[in-house]
C-alpha atoms as a PDB file:
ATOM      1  CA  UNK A   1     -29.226-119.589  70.102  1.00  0.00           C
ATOM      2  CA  UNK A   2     -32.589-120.533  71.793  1.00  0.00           C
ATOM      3  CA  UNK A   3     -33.039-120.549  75.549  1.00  0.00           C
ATOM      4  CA  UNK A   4     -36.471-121.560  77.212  1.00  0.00           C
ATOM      5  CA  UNK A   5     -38.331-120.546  80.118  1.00  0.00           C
ATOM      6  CA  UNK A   6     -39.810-123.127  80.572  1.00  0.00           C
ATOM      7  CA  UNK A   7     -43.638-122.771  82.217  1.00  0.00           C
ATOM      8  CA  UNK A   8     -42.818-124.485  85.460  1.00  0.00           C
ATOM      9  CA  UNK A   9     -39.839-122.918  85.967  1.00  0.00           C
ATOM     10  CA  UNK A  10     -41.182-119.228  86.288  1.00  0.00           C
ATOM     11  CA  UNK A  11     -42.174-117.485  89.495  1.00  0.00           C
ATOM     12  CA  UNK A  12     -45.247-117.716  90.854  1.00  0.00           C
ATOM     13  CA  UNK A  13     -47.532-115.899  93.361  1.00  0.00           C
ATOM     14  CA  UNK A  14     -50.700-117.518  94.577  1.00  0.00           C
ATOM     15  CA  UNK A  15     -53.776-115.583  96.284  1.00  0.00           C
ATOM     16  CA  UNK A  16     -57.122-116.365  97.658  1.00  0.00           C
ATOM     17  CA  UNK A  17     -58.387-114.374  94.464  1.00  0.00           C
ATOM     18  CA  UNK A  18     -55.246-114.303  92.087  1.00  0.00           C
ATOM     19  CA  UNK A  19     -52.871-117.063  90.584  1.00  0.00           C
ATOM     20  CA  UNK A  20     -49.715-115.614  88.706  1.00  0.00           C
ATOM     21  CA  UNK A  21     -46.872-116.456  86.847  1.00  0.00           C
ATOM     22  CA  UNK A  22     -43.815-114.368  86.464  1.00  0.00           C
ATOM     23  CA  UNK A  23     -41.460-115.090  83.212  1.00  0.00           C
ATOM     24  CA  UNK A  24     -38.824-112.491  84.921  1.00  0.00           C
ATOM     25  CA  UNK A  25     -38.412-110.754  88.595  1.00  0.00           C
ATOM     26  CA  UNK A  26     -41.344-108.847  89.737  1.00  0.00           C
ATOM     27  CA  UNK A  27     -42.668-107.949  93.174  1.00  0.00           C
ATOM     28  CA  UNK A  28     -41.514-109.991  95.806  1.00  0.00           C
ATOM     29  CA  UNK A  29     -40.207-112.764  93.175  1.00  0.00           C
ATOM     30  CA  UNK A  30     -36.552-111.954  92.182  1.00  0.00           C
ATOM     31  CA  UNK A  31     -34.171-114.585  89.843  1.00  0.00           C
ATOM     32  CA  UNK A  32     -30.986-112.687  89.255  1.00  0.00           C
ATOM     33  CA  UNK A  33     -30.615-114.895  85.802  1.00  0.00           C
ATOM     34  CA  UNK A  34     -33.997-113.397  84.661  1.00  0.00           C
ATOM     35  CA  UNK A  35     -34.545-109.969  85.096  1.00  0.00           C
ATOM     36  CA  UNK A  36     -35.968-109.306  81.446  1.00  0.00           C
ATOM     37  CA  UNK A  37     -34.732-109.483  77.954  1.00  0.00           C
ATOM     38  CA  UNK A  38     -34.213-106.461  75.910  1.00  0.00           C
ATOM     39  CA  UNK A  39     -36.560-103.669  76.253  1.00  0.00           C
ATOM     40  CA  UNK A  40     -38.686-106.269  77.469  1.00  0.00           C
ATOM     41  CA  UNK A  41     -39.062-106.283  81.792  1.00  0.00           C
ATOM     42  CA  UNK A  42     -42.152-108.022  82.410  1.00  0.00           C
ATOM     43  CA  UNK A  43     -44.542-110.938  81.199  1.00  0.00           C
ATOM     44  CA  UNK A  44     -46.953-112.003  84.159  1.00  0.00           C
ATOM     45  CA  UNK A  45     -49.693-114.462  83.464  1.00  0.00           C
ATOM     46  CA  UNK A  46     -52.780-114.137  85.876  1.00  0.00           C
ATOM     47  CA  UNK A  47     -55.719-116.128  86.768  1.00  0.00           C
ATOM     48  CA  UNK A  48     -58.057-114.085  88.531  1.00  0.00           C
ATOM     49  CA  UNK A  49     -61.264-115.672  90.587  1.00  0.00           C
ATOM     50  CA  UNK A  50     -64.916-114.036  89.382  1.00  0.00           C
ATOM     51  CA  UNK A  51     -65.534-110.266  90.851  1.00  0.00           C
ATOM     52  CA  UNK A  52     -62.207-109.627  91.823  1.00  0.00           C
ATOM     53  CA  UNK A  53     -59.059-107.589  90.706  1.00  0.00           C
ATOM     54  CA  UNK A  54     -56.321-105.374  91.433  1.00  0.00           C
ATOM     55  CA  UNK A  55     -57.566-102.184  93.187  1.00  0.00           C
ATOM     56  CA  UNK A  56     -56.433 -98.579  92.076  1.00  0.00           C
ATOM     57  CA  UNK A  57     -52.452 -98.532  92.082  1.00  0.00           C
ATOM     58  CA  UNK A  58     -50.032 -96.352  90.442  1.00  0.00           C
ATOM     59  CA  UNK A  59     -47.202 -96.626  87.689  1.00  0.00           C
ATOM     60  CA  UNK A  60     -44.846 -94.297  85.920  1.00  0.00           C
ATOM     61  CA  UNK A  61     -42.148 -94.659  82.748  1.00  0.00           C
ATOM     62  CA  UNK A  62     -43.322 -97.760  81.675  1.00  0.00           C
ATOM     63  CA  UNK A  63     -45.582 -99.021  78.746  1.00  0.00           C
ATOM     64  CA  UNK A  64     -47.945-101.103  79.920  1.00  0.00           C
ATOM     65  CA  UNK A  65     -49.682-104.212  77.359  1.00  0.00           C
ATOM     66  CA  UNK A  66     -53.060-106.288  78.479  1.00  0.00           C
ATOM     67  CA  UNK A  67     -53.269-108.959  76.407  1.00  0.00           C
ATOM     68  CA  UNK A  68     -56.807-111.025  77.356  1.00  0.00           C
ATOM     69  CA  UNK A  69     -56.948-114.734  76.821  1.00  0.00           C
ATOM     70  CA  UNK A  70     -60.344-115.654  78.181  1.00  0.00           C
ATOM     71  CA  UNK A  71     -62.647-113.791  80.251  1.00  0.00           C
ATOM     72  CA  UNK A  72     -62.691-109.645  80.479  1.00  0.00           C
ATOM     73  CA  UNK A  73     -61.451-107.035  82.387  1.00  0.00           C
ATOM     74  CA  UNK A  74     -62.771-103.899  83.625  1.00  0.00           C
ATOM     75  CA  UNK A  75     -60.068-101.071  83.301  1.00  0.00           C
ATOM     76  CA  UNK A  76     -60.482 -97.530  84.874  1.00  0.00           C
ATOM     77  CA  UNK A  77     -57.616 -95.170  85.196  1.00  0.00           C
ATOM     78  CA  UNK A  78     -56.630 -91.385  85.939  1.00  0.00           C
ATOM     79  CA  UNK A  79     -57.117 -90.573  82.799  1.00  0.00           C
ATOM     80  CA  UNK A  80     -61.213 -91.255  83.112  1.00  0.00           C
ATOM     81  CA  UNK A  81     -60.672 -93.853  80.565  1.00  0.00           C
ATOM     82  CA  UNK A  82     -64.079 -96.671  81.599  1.00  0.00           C
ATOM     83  CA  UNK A  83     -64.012 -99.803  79.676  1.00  0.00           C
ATOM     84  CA  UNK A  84     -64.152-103.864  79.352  1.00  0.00           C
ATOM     85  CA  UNK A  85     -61.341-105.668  77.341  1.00  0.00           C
ATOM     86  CA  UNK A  86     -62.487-109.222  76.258  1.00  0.00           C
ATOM     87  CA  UNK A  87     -60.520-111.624  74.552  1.00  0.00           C
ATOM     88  CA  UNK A  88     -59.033-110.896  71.895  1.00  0.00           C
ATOM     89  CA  UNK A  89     -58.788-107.151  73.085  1.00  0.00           C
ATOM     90  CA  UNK A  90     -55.447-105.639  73.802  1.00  0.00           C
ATOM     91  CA  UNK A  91     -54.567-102.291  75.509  1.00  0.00           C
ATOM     92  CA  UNK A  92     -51.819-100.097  75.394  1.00  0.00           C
ATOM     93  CA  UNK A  93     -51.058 -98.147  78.245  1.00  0.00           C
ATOM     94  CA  UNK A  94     -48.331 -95.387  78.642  1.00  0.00           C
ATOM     95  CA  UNK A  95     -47.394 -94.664  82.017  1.00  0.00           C
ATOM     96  CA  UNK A  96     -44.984 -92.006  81.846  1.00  0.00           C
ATOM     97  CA  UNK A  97     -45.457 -89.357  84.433  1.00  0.00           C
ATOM     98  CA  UNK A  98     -47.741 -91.373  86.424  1.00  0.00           C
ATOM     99  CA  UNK A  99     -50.620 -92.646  86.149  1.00  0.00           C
ATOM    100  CA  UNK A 100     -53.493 -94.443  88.822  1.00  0.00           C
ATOM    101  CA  UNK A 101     -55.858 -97.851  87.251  1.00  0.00           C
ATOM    102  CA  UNK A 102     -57.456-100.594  88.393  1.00  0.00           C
ATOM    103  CA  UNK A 103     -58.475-104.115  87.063  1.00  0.00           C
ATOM    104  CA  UNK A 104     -61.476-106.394  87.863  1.00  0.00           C
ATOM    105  CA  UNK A 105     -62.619-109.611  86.381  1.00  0.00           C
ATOM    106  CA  UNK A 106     -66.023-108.240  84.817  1.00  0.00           C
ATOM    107  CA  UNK A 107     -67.573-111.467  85.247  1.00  0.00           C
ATOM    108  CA  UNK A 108     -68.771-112.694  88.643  1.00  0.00           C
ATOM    109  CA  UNK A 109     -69.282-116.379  87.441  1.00  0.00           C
ATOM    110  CA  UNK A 110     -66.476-116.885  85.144  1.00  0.00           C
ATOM    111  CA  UNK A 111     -62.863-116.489  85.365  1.00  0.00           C
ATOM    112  CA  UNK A 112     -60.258-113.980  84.084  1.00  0.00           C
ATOM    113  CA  UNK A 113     -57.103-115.355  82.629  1.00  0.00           C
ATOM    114  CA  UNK A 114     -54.812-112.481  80.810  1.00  0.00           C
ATOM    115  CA  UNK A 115     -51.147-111.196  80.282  1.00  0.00           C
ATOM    116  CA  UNK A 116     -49.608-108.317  81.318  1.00  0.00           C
ATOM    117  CA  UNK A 117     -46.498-107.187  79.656  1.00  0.00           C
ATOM    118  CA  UNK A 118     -44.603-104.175  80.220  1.00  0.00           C
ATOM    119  CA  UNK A 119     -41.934-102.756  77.671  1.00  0.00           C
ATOM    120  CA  UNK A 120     -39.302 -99.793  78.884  1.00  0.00           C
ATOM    121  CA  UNK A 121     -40.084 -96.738  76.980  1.00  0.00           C
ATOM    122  CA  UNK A 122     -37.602 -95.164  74.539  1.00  0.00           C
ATOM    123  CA  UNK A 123     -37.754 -92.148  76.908  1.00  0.00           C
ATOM    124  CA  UNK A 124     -38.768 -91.000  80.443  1.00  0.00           C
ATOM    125  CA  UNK A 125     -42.086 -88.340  81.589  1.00  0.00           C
ATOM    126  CA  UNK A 126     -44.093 -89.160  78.579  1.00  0.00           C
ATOM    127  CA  UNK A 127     -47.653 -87.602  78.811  1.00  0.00           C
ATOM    128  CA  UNK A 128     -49.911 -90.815  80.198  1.00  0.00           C
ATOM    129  CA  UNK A 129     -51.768 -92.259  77.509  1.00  0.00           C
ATOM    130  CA  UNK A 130     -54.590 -94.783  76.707  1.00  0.00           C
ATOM    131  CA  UNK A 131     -55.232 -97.337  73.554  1.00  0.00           C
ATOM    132  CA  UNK A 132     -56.952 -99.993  73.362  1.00  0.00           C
ATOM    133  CA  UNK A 133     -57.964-102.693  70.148  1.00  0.00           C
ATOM    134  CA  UNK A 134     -60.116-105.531  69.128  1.00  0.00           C
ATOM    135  CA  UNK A 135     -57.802-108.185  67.285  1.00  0.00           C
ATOM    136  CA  UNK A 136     -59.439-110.577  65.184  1.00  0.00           C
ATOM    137  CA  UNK A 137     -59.530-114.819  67.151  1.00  0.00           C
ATOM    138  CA  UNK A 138     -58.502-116.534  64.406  1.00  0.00           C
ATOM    139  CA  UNK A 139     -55.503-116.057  61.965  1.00  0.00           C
ATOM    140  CA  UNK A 140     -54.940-118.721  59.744  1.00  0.00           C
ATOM    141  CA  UNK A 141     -51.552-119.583  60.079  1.00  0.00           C
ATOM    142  CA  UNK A 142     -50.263-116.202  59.950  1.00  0.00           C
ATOM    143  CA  UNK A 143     -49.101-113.326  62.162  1.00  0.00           C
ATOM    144  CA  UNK A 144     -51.187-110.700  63.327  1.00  0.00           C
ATOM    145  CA  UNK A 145     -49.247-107.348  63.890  1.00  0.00           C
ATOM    146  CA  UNK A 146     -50.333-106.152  68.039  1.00  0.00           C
ATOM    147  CA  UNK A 147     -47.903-103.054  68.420  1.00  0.00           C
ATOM    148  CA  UNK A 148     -45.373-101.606  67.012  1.00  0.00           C
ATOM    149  CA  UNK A 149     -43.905 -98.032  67.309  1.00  0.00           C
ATOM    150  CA  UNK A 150     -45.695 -96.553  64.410  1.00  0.00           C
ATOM    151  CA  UNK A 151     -48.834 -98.263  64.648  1.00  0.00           C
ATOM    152  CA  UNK A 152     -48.077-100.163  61.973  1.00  0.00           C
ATOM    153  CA  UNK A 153     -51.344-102.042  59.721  1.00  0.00           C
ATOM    154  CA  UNK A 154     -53.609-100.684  62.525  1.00  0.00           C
ATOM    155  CA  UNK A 155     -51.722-101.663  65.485  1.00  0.00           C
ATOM    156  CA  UNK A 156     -51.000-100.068  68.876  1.00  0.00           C
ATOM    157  CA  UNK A 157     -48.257 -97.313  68.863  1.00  0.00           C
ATOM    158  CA  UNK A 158     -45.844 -98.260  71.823  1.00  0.00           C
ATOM    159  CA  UNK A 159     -43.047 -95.875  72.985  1.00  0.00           C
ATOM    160  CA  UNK A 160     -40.136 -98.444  71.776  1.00  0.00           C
ATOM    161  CA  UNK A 161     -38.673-100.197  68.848  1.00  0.00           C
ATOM    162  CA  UNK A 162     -40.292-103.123  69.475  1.00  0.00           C
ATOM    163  CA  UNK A 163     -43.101-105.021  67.395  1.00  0.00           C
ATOM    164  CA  UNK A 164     -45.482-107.807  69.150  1.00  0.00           C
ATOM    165  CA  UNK A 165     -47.160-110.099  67.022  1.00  0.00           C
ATOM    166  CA  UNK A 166     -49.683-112.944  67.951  1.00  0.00           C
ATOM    167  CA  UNK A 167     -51.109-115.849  66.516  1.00  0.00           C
ATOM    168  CA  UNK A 168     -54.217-118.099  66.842  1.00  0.00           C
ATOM    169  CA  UNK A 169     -53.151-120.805  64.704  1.00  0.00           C
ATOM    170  CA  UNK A 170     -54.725-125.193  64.392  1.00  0.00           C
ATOM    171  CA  UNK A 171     -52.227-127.833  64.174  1.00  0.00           C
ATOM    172  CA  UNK A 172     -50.056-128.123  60.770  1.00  0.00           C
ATOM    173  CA  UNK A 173     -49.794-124.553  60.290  1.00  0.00           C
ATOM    174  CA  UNK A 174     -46.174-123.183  59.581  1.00  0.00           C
ATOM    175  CA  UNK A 175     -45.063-119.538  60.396  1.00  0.00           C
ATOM    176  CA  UNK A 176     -42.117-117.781  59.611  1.00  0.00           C
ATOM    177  CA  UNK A 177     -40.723-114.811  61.101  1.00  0.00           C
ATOM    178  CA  UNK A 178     -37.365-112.720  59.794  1.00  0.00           C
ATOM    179  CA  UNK A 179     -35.161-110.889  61.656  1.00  0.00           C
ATOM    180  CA  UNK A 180     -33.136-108.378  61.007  1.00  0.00           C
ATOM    181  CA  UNK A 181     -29.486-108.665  61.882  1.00  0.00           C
ATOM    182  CA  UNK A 182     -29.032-107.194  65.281  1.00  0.00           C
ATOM    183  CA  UNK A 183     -32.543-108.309  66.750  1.00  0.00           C
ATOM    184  CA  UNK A 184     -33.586-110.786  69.042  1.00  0.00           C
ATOM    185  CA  UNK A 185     -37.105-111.987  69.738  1.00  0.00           C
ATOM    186  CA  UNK A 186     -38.964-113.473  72.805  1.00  0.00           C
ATOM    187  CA  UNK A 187     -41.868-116.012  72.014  1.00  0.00           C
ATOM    188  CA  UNK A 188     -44.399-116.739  74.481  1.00  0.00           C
ATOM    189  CA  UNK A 189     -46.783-119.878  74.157  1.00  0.00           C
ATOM    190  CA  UNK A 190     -49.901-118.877  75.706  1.00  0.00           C
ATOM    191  CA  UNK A 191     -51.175-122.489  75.051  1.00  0.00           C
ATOM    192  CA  UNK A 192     -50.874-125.177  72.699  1.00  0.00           C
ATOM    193  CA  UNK A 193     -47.897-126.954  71.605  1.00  0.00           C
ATOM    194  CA  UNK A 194     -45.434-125.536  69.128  1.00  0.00           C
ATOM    195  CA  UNK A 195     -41.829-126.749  67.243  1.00  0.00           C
ATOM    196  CA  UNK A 196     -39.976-123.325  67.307  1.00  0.00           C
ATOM    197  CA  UNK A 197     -36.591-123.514  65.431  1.00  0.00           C
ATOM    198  CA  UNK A 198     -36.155-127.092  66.358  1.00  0.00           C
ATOM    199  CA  UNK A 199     -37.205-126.822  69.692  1.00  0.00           C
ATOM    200  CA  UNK A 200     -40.541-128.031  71.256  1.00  0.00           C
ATOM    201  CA  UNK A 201     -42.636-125.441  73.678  1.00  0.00           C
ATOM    202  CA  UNK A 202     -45.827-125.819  75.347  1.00  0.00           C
ATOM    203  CA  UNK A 203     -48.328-123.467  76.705  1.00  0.00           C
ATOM    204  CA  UNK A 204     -46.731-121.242  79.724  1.00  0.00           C
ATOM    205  CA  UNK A 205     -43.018-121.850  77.961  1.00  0.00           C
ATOM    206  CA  UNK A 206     -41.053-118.246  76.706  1.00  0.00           C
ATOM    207  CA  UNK A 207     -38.029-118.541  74.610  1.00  0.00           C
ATOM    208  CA  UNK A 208     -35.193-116.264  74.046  1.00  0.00           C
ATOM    209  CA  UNK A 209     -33.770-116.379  70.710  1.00  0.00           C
ATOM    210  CA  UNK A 210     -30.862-114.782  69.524  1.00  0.00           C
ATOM    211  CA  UNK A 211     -27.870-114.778  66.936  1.00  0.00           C
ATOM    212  CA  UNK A 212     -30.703-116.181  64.123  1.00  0.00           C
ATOM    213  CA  UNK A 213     -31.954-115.264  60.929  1.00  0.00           C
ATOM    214  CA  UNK A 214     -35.047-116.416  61.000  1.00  0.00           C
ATOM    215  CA  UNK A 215     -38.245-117.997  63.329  1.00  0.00           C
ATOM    216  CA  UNK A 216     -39.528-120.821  62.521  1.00  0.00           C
ATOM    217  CA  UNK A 217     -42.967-122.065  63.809  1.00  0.00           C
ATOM    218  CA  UNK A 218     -44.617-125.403  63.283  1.00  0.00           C
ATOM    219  CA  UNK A 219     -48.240-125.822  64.792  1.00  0.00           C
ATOM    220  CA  UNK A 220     -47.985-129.016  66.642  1.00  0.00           C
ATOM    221  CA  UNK A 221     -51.885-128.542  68.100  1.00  0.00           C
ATOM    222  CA  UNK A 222     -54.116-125.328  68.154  1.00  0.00           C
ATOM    223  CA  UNK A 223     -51.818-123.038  69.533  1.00  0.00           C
ATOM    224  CA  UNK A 224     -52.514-118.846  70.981  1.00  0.00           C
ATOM    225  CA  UNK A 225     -48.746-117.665  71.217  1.00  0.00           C
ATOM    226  CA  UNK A 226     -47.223-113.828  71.275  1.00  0.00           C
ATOM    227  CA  UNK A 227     -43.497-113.016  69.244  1.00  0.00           C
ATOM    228  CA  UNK A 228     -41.568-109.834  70.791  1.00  0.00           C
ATOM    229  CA  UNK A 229     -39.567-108.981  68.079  1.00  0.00           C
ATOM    230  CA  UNK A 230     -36.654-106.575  69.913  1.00  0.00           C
ATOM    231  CA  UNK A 231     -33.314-104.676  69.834  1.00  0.00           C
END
């Protein structure tokens, strides 16, 4: 069974300096009928104007994925961690028993246009933690490996059984996921245009997929998009 999100349906929050997107409830936006799926809570998409960001706020129990599109992002957090994600970068974040960041677009001519995903952790009052990863931009009709719970191929180690892939892939390529019984997977276009199982997504759509075998992606134009595989 397949059920989309589709792009236009999701919440939304709209700022002077900030333009978001909200596949399930967050902040003030809350949609009883999508609250997350799985181990999965949160997958905002944000736009943010040149030289400006989200000053220093807290989180706890929660791990924490950046996933940069276009543009880059300068992190600092309580842990002293300093640094600039640019696309293709991903971070890793581990809340656990607290931890303070913020996040500025780096640029102050371009804009910043990322993901932010956050996973429950297998267990509460982890020790904060900080990882971050270059992933290559292009790869060929294939899935690239993000995070997975034993860093798996070089990945990032998350606190959950869960494994994110992504894939930069030009029109006519064909991917194939498996799962294994009992799983479920989320797929998020990022952009492009995509046949998944049957079922045609665009950029800004999320499906949820359960009860099925296997994925089955065909490349309808170049196409960014990010597979949760899940419990």
């Amino acid at each position: 069974m397949i059920s989309v999100r589709a792009a236009a349906d999701r919440g939304q929050s709209e700022f002077h300096w900030l333009s978001s997107r909200h596949s399930f409830s967050f902040g003030h936006y809350y949609d009883p009928a999508h609250l997350g799926f799985g181990d999965l809570r949160v997958i905002n998409e944000d736009r943010v104007v040149p030289g400006a960001g989200f000053d220093t706020h807290g989180h706890k129990d929660m791990e924490i994925i950046t996933y940069v599109v276009d543009g880059a992002i300068e992190h600092r957090d309580s842990l002293g961690t300093e640094g600039v994600l640019k696309a293709g970068d991903v971070q890793r974040m581990t809340a656990g028993t607290g931890i303070m960041h913020s996040e500025y677009n780096h640029s102050s001519r371009d804009p910043l246009h990322f993901l932010q995903i956050w996973i429950e952790p297998d267990r509460r009052g982890l020790p904060p933690s900080y990882e971050q990863k270059s992933f290559s931009s292009e790869t060929a009709g294939d899935w690239q490996i993000l995070a997975s719970p034993d860093g798996d191929q070089g990945s990032l180690s998350i606190h959950q059984d869960v494994r994110i892939f992504g894939s930069k892939s030009s029109e006519g390529a064909h991917l194939r996921h498996r799962l294994d019984p009992g799983r479920k997977a989320w797929i998020q276009l990022v952009r492009g245009q995509a046949e998944i199982n049957g079922v045609d997504a665009r950029g800004g759509d999320g499906l949820a997929i359960e009860g099925e075998n296997e994925i089955d992606v065909i490349v309808r134009e170049p196409t960014e998009l990010l597979l949760f595989d899940l419990r």
